[in-house]
C-alpha atoms as a PDB file:
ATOM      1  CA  UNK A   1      25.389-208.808  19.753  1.00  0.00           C
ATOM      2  CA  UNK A   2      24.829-206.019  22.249  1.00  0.00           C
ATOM      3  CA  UNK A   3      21.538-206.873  22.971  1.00  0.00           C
ATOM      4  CA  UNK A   4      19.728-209.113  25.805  1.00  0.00           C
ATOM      5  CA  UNK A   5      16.715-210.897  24.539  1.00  0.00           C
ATOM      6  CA  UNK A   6      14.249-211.065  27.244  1.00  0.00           C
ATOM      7  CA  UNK A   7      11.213-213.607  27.883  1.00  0.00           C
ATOM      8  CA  UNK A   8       8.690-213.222  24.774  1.00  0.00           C
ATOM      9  CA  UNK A   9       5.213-213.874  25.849  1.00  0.00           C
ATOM     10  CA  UNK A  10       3.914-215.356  22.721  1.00  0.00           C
ATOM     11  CA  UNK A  11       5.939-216.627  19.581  1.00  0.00           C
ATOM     12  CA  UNK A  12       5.411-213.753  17.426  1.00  0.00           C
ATOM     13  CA  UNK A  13       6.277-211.323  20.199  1.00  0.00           C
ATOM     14  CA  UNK A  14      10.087-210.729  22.037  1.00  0.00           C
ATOM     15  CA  UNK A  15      10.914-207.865  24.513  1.00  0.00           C
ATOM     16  CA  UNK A  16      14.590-206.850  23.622  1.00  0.00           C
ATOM     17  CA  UNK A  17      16.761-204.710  25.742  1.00  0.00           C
ATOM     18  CA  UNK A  18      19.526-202.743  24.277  1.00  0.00           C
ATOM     19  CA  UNK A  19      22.951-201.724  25.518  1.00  0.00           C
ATOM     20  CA  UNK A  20      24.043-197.819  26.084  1.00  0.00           C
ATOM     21  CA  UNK A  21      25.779-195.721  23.098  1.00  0.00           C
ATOM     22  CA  UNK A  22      29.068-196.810  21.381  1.00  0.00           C
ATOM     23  CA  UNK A  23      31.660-194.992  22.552  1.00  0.00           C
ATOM     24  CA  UNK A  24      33.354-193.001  19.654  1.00  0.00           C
ATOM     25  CA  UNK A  25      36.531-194.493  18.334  1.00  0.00           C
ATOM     26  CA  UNK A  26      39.720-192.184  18.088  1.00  0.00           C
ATOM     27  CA  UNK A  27      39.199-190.898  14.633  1.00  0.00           C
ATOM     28  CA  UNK A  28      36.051-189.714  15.864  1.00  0.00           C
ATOM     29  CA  UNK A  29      36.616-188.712  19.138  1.00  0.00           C
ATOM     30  CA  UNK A  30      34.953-185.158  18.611  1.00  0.00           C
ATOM     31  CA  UNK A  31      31.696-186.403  16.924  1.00  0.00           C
ATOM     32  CA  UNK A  32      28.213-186.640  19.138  1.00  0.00           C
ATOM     33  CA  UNK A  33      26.942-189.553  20.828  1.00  0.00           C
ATOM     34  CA  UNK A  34      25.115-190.942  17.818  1.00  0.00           C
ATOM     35  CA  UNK A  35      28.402-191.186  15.417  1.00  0.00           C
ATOM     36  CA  UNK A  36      29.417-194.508  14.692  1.00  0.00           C
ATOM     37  CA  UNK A  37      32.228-196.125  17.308  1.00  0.00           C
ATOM     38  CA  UNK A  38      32.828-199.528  18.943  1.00  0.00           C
ATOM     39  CA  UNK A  39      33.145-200.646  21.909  1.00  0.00           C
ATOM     40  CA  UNK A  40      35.457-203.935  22.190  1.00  0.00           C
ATOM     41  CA  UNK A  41      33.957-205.189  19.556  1.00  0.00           C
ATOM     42  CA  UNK A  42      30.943-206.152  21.358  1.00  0.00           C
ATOM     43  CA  UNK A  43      28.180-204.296  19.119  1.00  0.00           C
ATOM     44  CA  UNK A  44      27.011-205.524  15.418  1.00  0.00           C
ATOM     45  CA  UNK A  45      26.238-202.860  12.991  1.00  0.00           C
ATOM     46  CA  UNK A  46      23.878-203.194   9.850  1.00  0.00           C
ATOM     47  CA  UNK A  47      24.011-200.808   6.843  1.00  0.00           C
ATOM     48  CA  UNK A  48      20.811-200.157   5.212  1.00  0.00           C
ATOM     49  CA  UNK A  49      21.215-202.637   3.300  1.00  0.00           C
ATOM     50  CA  UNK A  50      21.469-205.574   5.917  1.00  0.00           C
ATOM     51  CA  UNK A  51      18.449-204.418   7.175  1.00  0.00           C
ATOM     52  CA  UNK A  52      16.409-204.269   3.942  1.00  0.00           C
ATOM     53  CA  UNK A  53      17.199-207.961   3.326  1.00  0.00           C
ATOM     54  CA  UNK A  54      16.813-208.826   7.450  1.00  0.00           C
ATOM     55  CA  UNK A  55      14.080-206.887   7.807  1.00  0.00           C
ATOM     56  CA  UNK A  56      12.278-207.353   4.173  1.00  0.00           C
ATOM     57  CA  UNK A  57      11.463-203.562   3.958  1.00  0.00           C
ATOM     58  CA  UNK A  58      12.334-201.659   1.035  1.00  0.00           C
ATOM     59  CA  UNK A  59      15.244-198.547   1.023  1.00  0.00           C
ATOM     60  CA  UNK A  60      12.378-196.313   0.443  1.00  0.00           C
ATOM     61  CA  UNK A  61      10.324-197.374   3.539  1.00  0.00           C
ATOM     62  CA  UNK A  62      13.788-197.368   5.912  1.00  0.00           C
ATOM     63  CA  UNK A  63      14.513-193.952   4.723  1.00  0.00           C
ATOM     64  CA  UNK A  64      10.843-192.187   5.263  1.00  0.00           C
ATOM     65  CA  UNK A  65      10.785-194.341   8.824  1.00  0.00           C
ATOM     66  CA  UNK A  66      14.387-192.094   9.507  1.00  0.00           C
ATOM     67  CA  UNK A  67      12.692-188.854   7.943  1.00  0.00           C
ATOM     68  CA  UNK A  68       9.420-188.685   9.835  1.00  0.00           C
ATOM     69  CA  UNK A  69      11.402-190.370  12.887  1.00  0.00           C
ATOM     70  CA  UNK A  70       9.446-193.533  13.037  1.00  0.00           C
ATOM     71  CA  UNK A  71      12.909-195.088  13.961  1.00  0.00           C
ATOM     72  CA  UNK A  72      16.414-193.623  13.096  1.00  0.00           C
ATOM     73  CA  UNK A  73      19.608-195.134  12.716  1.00  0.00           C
ATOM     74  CA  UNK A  74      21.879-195.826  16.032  1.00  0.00           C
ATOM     75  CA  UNK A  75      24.610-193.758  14.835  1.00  0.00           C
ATOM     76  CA  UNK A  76      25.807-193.026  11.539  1.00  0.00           C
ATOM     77  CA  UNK A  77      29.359-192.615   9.501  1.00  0.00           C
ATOM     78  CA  UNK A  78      31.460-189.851   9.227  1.00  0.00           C
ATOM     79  CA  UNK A  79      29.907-189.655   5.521  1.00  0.00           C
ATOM     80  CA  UNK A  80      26.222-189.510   6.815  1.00  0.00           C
ATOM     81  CA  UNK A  81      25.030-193.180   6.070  1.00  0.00           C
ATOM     82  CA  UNK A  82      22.968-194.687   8.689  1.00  0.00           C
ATOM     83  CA  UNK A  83      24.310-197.945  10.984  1.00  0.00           C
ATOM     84  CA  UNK A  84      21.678-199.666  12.832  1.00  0.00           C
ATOM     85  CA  UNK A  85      22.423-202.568  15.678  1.00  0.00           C
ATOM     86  CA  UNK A  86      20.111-205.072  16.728  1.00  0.00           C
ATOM     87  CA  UNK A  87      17.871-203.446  19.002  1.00  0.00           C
ATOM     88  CA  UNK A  88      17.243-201.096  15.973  1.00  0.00           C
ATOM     89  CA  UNK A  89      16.391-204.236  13.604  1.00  0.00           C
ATOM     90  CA  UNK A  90      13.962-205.594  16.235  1.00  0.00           C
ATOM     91  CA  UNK A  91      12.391-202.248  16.223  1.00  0.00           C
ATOM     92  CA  UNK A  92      11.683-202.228  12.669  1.00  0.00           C
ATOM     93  CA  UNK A  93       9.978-205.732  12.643  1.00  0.00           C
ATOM     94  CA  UNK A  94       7.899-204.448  15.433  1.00  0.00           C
ATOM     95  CA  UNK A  95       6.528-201.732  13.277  1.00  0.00           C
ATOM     96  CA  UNK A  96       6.923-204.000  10.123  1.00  0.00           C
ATOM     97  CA  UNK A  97       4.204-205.955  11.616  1.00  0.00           C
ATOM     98  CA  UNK A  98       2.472-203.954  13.086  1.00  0.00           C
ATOM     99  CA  UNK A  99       2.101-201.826   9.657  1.00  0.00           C
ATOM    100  CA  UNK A 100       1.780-205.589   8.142  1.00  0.00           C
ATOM    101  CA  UNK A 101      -1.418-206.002  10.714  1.00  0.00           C
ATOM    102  CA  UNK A 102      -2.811-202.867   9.163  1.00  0.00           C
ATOM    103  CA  UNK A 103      -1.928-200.102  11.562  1.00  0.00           C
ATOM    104  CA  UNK A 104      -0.655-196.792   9.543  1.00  0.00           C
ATOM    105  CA  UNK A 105       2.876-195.218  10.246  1.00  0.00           C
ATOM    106  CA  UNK A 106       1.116-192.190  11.789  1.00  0.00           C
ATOM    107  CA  UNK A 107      -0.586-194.268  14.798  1.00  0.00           C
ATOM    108  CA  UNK A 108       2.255-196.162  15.525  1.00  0.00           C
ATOM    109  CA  UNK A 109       4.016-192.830  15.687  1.00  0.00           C
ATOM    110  CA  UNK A 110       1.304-191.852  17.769  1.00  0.00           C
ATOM    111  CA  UNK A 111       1.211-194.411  19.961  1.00  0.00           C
ATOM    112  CA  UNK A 112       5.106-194.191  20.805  1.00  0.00           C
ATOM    113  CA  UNK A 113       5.071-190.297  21.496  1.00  0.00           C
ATOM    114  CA  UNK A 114       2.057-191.282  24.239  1.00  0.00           C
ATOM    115  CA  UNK A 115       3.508-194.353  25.586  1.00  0.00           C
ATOM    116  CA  UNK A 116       6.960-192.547  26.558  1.00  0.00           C
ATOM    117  CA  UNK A 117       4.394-189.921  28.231  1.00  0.00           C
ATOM    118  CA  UNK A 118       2.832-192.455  29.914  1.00  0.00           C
ATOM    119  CA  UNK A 119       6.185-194.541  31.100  1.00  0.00           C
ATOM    120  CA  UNK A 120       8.957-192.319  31.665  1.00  0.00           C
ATOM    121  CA  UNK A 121      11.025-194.970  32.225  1.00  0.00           C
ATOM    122  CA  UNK A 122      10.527-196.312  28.532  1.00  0.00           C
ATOM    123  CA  UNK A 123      12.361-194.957  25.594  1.00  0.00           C
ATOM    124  CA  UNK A 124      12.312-197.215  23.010  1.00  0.00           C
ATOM    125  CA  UNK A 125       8.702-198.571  23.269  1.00  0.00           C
ATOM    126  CA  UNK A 126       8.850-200.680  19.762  1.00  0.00           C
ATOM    127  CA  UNK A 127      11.697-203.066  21.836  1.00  0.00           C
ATOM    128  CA  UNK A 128      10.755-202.664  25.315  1.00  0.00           C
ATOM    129  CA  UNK A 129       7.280-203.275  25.620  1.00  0.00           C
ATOM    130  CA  UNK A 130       5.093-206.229  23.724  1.00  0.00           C
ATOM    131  CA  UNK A 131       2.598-204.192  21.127  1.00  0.00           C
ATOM    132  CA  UNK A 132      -0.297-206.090  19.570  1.00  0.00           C
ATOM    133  CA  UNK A 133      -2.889-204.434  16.753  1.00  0.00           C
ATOM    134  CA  UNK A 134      -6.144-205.579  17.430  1.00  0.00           C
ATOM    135  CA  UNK A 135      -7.753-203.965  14.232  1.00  0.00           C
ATOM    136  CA  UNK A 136      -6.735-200.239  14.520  1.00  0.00           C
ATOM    137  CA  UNK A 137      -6.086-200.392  17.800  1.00  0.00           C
ATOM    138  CA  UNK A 138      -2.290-200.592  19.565  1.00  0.00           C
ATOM    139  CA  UNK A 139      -2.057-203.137  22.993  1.00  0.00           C
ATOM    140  CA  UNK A 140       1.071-202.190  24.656  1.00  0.00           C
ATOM    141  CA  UNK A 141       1.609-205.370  27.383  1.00  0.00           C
ATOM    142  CA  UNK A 142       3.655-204.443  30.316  1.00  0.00           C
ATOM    143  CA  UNK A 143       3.969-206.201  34.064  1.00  0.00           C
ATOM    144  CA  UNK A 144       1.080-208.397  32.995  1.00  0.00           C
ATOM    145  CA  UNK A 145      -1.396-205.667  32.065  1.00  0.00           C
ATOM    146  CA  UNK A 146      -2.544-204.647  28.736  1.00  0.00           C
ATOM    147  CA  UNK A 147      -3.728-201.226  27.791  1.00  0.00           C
ATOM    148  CA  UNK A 148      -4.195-198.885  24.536  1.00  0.00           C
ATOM    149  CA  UNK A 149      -1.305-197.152  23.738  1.00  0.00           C
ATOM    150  CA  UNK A 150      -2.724-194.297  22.998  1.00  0.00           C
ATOM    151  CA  UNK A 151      -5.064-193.294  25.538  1.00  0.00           C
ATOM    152  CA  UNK A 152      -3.350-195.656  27.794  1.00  0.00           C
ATOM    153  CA  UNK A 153      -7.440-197.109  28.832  1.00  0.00           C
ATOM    154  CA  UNK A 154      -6.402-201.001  30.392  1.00  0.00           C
ATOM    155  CA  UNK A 155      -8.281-204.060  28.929  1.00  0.00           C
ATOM    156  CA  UNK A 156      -9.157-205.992  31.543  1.00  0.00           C
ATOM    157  CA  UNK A 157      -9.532-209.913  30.912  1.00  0.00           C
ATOM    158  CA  UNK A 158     -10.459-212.068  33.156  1.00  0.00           C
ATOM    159  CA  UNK A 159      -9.746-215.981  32.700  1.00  0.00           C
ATOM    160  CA  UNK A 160     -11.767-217.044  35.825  1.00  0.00           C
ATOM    161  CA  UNK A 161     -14.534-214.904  34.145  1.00  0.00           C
ATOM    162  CA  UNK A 162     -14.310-216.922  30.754  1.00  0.00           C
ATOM    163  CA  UNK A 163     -14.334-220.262  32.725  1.00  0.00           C
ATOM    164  CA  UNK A 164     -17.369-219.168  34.390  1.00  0.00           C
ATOM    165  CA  UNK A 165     -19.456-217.979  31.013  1.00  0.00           C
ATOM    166  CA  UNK A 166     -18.238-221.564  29.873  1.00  0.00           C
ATOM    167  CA  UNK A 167     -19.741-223.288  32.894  1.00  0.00           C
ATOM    168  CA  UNK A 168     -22.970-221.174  32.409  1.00  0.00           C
ATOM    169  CA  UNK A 169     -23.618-222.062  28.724  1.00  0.00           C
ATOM    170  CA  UNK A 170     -22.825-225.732  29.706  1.00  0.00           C
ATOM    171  CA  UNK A 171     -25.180-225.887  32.085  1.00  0.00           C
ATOM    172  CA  UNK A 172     -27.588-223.897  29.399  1.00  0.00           C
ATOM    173  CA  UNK A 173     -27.047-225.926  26.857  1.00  0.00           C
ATOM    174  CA  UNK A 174     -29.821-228.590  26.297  1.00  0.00           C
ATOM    175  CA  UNK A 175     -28.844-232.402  25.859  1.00  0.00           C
ATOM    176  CA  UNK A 176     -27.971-233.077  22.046  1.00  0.00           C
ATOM    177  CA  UNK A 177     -30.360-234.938  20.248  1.00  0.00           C
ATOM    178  CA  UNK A 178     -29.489-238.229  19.137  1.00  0.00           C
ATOM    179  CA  UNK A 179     -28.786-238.840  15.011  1.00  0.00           C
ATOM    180  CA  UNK A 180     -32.447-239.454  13.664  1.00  0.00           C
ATOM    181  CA  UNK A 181     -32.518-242.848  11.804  1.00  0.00           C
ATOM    182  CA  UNK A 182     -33.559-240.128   9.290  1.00  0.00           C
ATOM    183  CA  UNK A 183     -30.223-238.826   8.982  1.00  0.00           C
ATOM    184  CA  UNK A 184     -28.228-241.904   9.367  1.00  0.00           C
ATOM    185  CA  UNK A 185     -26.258-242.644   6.400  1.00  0.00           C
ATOM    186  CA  UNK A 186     -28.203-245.207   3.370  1.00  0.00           C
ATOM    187  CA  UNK A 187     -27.716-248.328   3.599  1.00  0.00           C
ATOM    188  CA  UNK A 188     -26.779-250.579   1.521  1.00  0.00           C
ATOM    189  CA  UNK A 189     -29.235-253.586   0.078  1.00  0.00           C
ATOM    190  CA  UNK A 190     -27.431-256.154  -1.085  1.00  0.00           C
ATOM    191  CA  UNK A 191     -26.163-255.884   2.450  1.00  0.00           C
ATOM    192  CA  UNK A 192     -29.554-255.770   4.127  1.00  0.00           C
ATOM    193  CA  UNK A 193     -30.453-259.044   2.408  1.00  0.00           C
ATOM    194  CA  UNK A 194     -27.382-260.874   3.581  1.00  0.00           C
ATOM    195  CA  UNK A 195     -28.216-259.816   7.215  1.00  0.00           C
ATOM    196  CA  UNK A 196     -31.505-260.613   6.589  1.00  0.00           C
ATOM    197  CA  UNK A 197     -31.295-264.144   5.643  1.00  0.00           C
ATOM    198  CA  UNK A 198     -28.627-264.850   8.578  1.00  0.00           C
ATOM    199  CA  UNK A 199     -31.459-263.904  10.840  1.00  0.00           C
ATOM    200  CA  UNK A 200     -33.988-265.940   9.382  1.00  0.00           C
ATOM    201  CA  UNK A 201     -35.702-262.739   7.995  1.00  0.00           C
ATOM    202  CA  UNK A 202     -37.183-262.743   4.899  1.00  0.00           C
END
């Protein structure tokens, strides 16, 4: 596959860098950079329907993604039917979950069309950057920061600060009580009898 998976911060979460365009193969030599080519055989394509059973997204959902250009097809055939490669399949899981999380289509839209006016340098934000929902809200994680993709405000989160509201509600905390006989669990007593007569009681 064309793609280099990068270091994923947390097991639900990868960063995946794609390779550059397929170059267009002889027959279609005159088509535009998105047609469908190879390039020593070192990309994978999917058809639509690889990626419905990869992806577990229905035909309906891939095609309205293409329409409303959530995420389009790599390239496509000389007959018009989409080919996707790898980086496009991570793409799709991306916004699968996120949609799955209970973001809608239209912020995640939203939030890509900001965070490629934010970063220049980012195209494909669904595969370069790590985005979490945190109810409606998009995180998009980059160099060890996290900020909302939308307005691009950072969340700050400081572990030396969480270790310190620990130490203060130690230290706050009174000492727990000991179990009141009260609450100690019945006992039983034909077993209190037997103890009692081993200890001359009774």
């Amino acid at each position: 596959m064309s793609a280099d998976m990068g270091s994923a911060t947390s097991p639900s979460a990868s960063r995946v860098r794609g390779a550059a365009g397929a170059k267009a193969s002889g027959a279609e030599s005159g088509a535009a950079a998105g047609a469908l080519g190879s390039r020593a055989g070192v990309r994978d394509w999917f058809r639509a329907g690889d990626v419905v059973e990869i992806v577990k997204v229905s035909r309906r959902q891939l095609q309205y993604w293409a329409q409303t250009d959530l995420i389009r097809p790599s390239a496509r055939t000389p007959g018009g039917h989409g080919r996707y490669t790898f980086e496009d399949l991570v793409a799709l899981k991306v916004a699968k979950r996120l949609i799955d999380a209970g973001v809608s289509v239209q912020r995640i839209r939203k939030s890509i069309r900001a965070l490629r006016g934010m970063l220049p340098t980012v195209s494909k934000p669904l595969t370069e950057l790590v985005l979490v929902a945190t109810g409606d809200v998009v995180l998009a994680f980059r160099h060890g920061l996290a900020f909302d993709a939308i307005s691009g405000q950072e969340w700050v989160f400081e572990v030396s600060e969480l270790q310190r509201e620990i130490e203060d509600w130690r230290r706050s905390e009174p000492a727990r009580p000991r179990v009141s006989r009260a609450l100690a669990p019945p006992r039983n007593p034909r077993t209190t009898a037997v103890a009692q007569r081993h200890s001359g009681q009774g």
